[in-house]
C-alpha atoms as a PDB file:
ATOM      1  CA  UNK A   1      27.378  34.054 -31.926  1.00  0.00           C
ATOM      2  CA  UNK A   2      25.352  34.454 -28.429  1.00  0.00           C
ATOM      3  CA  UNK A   3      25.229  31.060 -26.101  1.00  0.00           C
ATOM      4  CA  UNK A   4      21.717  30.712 -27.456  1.00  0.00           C
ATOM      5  CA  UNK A   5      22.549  30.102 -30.782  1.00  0.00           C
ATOM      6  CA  UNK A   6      25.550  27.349 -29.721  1.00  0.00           C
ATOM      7  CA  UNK A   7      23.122  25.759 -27.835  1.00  0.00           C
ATOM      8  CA  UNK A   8      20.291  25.515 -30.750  1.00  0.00           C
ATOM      9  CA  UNK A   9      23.310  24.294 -32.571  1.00  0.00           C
ATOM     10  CA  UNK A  10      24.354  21.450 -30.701  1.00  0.00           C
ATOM     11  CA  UNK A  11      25.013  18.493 -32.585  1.00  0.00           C
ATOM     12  CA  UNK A  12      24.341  16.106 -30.008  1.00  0.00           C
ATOM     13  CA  UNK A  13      20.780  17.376 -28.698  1.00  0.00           C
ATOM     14  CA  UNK A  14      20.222  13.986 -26.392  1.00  0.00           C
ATOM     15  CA  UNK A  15      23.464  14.956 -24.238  1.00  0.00           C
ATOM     16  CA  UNK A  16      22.229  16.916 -21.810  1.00  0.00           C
ATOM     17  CA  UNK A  17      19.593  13.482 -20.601  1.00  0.00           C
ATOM     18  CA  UNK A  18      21.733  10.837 -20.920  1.00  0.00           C
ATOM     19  CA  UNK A  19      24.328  12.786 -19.068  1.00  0.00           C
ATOM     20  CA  UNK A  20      21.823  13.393 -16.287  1.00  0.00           C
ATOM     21  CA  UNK A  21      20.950   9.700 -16.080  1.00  0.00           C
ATOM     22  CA  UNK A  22      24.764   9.010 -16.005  1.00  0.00           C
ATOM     23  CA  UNK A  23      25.140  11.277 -13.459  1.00  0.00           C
ATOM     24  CA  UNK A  24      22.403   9.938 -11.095  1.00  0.00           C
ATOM     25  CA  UNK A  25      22.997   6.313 -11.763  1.00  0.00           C
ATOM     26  CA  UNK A  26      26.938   6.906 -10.944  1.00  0.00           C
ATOM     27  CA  UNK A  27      26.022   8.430  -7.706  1.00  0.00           C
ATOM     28  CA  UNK A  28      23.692   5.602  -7.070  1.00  0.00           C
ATOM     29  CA  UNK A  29      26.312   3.279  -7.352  1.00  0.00           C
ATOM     30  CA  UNK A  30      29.053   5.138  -5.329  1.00  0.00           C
ATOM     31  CA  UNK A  31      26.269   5.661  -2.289  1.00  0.00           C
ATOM     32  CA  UNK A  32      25.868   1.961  -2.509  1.00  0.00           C
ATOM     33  CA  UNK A  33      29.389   0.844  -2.550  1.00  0.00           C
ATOM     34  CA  UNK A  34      29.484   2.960   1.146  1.00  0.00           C
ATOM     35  CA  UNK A  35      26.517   0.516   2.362  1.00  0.00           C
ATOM     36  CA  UNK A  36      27.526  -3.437   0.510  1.00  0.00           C
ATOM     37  CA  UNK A  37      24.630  -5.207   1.217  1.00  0.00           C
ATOM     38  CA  UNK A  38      22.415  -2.198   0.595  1.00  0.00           C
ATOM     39  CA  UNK A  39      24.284  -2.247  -2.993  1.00  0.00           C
ATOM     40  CA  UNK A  40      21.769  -3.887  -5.096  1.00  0.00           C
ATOM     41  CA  UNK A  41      18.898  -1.710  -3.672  1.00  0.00           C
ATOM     42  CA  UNK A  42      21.105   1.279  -4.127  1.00  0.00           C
ATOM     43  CA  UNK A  43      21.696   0.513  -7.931  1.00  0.00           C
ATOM     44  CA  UNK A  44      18.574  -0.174  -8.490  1.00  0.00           C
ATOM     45  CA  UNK A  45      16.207   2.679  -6.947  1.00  0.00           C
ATOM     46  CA  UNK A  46      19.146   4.879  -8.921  1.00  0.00           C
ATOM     47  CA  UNK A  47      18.254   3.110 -11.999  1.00  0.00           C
ATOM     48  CA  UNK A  48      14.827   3.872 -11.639  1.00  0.00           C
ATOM     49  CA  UNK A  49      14.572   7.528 -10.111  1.00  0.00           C
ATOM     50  CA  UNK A  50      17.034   8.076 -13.180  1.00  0.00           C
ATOM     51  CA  UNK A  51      15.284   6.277 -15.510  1.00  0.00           C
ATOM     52  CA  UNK A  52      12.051   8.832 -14.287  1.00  0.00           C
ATOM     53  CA  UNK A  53      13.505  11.843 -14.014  1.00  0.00           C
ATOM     54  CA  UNK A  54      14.963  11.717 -17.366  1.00  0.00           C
ATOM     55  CA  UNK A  55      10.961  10.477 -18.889  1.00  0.00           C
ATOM     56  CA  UNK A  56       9.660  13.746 -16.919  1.00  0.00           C
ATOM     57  CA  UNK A  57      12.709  15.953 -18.345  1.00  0.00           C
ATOM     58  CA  UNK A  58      13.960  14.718 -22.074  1.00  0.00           C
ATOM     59  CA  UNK A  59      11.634  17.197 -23.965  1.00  0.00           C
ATOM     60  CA  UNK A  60      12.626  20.079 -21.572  1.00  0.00           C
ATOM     61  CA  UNK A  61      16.594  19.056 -21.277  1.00  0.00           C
ATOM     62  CA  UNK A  62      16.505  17.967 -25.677  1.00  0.00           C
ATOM     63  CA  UNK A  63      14.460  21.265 -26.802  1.00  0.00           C
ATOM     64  CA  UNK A  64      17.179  23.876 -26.447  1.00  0.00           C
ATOM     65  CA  UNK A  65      19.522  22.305 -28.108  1.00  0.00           C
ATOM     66  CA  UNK A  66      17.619  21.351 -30.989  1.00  0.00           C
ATOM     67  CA  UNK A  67      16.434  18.199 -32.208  1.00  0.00           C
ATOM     68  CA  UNK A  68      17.871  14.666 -32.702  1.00  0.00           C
ATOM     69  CA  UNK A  69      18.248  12.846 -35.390  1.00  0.00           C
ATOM     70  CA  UNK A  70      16.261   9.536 -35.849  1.00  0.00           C
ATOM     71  CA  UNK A  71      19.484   8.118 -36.817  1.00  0.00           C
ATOM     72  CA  UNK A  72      20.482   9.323 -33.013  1.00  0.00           C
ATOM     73  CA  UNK A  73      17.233   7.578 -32.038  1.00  0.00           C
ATOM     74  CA  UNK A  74      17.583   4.624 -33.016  1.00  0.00           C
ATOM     75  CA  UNK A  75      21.314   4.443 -32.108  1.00  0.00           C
ATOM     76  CA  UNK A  76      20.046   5.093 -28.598  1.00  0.00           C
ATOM     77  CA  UNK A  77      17.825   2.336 -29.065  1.00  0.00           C
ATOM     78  CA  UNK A  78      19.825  -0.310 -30.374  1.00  0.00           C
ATOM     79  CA  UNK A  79      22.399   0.245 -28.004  1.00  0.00           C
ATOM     80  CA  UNK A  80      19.554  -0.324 -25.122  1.00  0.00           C
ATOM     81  CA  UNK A  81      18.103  -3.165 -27.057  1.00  0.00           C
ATOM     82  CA  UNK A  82      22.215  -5.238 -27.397  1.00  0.00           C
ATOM     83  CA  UNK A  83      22.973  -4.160 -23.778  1.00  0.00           C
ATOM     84  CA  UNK A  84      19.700  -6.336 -22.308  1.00  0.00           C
ATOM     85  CA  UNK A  85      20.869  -8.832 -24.913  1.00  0.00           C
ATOM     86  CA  UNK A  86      24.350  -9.063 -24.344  1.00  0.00           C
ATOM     87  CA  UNK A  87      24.126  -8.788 -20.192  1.00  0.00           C
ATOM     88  CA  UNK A  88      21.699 -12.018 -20.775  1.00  0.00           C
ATOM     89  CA  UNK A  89      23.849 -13.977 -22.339  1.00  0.00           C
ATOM     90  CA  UNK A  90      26.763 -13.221 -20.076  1.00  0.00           C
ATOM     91  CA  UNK A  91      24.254 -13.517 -16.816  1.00  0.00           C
ATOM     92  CA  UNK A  92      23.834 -17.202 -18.080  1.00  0.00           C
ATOM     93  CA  UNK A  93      27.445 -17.707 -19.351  1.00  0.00           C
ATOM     94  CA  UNK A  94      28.916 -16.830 -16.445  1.00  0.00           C
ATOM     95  CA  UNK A  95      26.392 -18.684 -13.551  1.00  0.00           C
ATOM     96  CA  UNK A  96      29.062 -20.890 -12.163  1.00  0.00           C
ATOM     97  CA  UNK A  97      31.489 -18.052 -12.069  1.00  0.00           C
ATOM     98  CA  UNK A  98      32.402 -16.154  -8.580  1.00  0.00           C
ATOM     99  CA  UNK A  99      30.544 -13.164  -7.765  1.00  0.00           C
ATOM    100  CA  UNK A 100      33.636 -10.551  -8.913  1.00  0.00           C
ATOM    101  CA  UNK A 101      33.474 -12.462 -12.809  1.00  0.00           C
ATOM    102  CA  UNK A 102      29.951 -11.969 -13.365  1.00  0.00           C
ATOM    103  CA  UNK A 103      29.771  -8.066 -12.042  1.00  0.00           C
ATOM    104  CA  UNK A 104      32.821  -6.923 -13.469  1.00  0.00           C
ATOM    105  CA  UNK A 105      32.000  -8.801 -16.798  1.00  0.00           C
ATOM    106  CA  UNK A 106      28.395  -7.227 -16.844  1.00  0.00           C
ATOM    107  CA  UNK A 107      30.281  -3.420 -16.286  1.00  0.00           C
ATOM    108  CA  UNK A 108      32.330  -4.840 -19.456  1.00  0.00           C
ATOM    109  CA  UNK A 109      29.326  -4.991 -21.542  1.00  0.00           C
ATOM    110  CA  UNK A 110      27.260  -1.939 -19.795  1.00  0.00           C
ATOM    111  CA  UNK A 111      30.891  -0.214 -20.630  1.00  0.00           C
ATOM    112  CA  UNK A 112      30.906  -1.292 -24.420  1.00  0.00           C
ATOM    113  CA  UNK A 113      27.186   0.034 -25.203  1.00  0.00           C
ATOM    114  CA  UNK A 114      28.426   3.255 -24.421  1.00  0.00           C
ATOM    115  CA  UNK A 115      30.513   2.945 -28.088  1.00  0.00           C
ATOM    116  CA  UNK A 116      27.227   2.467 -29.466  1.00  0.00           C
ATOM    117  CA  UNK A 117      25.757   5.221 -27.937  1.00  0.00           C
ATOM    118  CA  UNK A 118      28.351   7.466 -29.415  1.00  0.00           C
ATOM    119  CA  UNK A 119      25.816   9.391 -32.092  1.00  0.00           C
ATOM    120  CA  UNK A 120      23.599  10.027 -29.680  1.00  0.00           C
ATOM    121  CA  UNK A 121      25.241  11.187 -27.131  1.00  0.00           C
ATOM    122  CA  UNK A 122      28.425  12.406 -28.791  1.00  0.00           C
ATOM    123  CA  UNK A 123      32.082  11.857 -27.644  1.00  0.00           C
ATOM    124  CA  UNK A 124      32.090  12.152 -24.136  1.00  0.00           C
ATOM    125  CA  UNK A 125      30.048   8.865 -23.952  1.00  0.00           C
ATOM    126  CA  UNK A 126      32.719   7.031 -26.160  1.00  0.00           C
ATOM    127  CA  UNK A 127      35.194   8.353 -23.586  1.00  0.00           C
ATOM    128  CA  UNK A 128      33.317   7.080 -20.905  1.00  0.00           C
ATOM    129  CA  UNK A 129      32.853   3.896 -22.736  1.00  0.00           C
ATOM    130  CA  UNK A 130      36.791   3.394 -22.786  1.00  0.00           C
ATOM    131  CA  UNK A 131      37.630   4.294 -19.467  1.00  0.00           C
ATOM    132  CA  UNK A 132      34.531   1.946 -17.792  1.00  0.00           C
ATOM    133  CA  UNK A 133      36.126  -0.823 -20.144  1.00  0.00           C
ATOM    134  CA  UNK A 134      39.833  -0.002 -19.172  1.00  0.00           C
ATOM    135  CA  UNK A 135      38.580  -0.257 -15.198  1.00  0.00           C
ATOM    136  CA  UNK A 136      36.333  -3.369 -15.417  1.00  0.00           C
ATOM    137  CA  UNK A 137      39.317  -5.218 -17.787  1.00  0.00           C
ATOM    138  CA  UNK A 138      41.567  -4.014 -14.590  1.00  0.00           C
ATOM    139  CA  UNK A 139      39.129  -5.851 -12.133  1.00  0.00           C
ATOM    140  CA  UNK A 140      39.007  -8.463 -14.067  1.00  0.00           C
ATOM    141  CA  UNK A 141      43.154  -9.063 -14.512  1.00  0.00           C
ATOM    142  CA  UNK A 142      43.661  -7.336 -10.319  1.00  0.00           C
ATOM    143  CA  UNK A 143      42.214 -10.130  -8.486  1.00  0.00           C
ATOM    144  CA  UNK A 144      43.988  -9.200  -5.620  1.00  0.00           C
ATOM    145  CA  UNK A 145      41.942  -6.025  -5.485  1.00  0.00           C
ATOM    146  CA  UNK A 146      37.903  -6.395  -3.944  1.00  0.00           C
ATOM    147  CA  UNK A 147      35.546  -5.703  -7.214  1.00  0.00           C
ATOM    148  CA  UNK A 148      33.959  -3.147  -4.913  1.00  0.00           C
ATOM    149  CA  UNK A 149      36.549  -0.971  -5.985  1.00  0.00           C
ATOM    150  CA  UNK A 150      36.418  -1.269  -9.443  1.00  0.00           C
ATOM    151  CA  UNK A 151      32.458  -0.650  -8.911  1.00  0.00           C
ATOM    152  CA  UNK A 152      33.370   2.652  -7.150  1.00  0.00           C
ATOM    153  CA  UNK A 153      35.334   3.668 -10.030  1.00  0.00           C
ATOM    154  CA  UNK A 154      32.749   2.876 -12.651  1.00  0.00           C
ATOM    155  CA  UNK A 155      30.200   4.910 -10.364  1.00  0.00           C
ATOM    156  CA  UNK A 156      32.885   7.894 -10.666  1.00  0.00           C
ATOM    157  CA  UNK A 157      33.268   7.537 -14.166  1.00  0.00           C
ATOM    158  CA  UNK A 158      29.355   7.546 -14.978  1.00  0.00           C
ATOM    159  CA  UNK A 159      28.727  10.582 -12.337  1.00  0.00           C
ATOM    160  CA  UNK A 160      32.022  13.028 -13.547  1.00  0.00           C
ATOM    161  CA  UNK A 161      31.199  11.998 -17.158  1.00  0.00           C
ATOM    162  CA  UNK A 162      27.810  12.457 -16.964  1.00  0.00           C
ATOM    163  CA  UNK A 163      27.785  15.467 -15.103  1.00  0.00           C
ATOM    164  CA  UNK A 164      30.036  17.046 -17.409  1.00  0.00           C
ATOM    165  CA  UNK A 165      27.398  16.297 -20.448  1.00  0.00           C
ATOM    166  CA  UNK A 166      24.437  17.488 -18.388  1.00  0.00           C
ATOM    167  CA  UNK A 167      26.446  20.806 -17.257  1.00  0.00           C
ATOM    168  CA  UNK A 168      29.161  21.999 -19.692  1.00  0.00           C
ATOM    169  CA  UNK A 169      29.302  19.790 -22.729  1.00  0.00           C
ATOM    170  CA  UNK A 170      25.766  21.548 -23.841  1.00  0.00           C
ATOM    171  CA  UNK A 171      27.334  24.958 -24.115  1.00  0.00           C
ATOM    172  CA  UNK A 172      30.000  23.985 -26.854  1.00  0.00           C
ATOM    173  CA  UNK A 173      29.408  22.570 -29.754  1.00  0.00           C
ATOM    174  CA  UNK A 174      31.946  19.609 -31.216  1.00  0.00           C
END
């Protein structure tokens, strides 16, 4: 079977975007940790050069590998769609709580939509989900430990991970 016909058969046609805007919003994170109160800015002009590149790219990163499922879709979707939710609630649970509860909380529930993700994006985004969980509990429990750290991590995580489904994951199927 020739590489073109494992990629047309990839079960997971979304990977290849999702681990580009992994990738990009990991870096994003890790060049902000470098700069703390550039942070915030950091995270967020990631978030949104990601979020574009990604628009401009899905039909052109999703078309060789075939295409996804609206099952896939709509995971993608309602993962999105519980992750706003879910950080909203915690953003207003959590108001009186120091600085390190609320972010490493919010990586807890950016960390668990990534299990939700899992049919799009196929298991290298569960994985990721689990470790980013694993890290932010450890933030939570290490208080000794600055949060920055733990957001360094997470940045890690979300770049390696999502660089390996952008670069190699594409070329195997599951």
């Amino acid at each position: 079977m020739s590489s073109s016909q494992l990629l047309a058969a990839h079960p997971f046609p979304l990977i290849r975007g999702g681990g580009l805007f992994l990738l990009l919003v990991g870096l994003s994170m890790t060049v902000g940790a470098a700069a703390p109160r550039r942070l915030w800015a950091s995270f967020i002009a990631g978030a949104i050069i990601a979020s574009t590149v990604v628009a401009l790219t899905a039909i052109r990163l999703t078309a060789p590998l075939g295409r996804p499922t609206a099952f896939q879709l709509e995971s993608l979707v309602v993962a999105v769609f519980i992750e706003v939710i879910a950080i909203a609630w915690v953003g207003s649970r959590l108001r009186a709580a120091t600085e390190r509860q609320r972010i490493l909380s919010i990586l807890v529930v950016v960390a668990a939509h990534f299990f939700l993700m899992g049919p799009a994006f196929g298991p290298l985004v569960v994985l990721l989900g689990l470790s980013s969980v694993v890290n932010a509990v450890a933030g939570l429990r290490a208080t000794a430990t600055p949060w920055l750290a733990f957001w360094v991590i997470d940045g890690v995580l979300k770049a390696g991970i999502g660089g390996a489904m952008f670069w190699y994951a594409p070329r195997t199927t599951w």
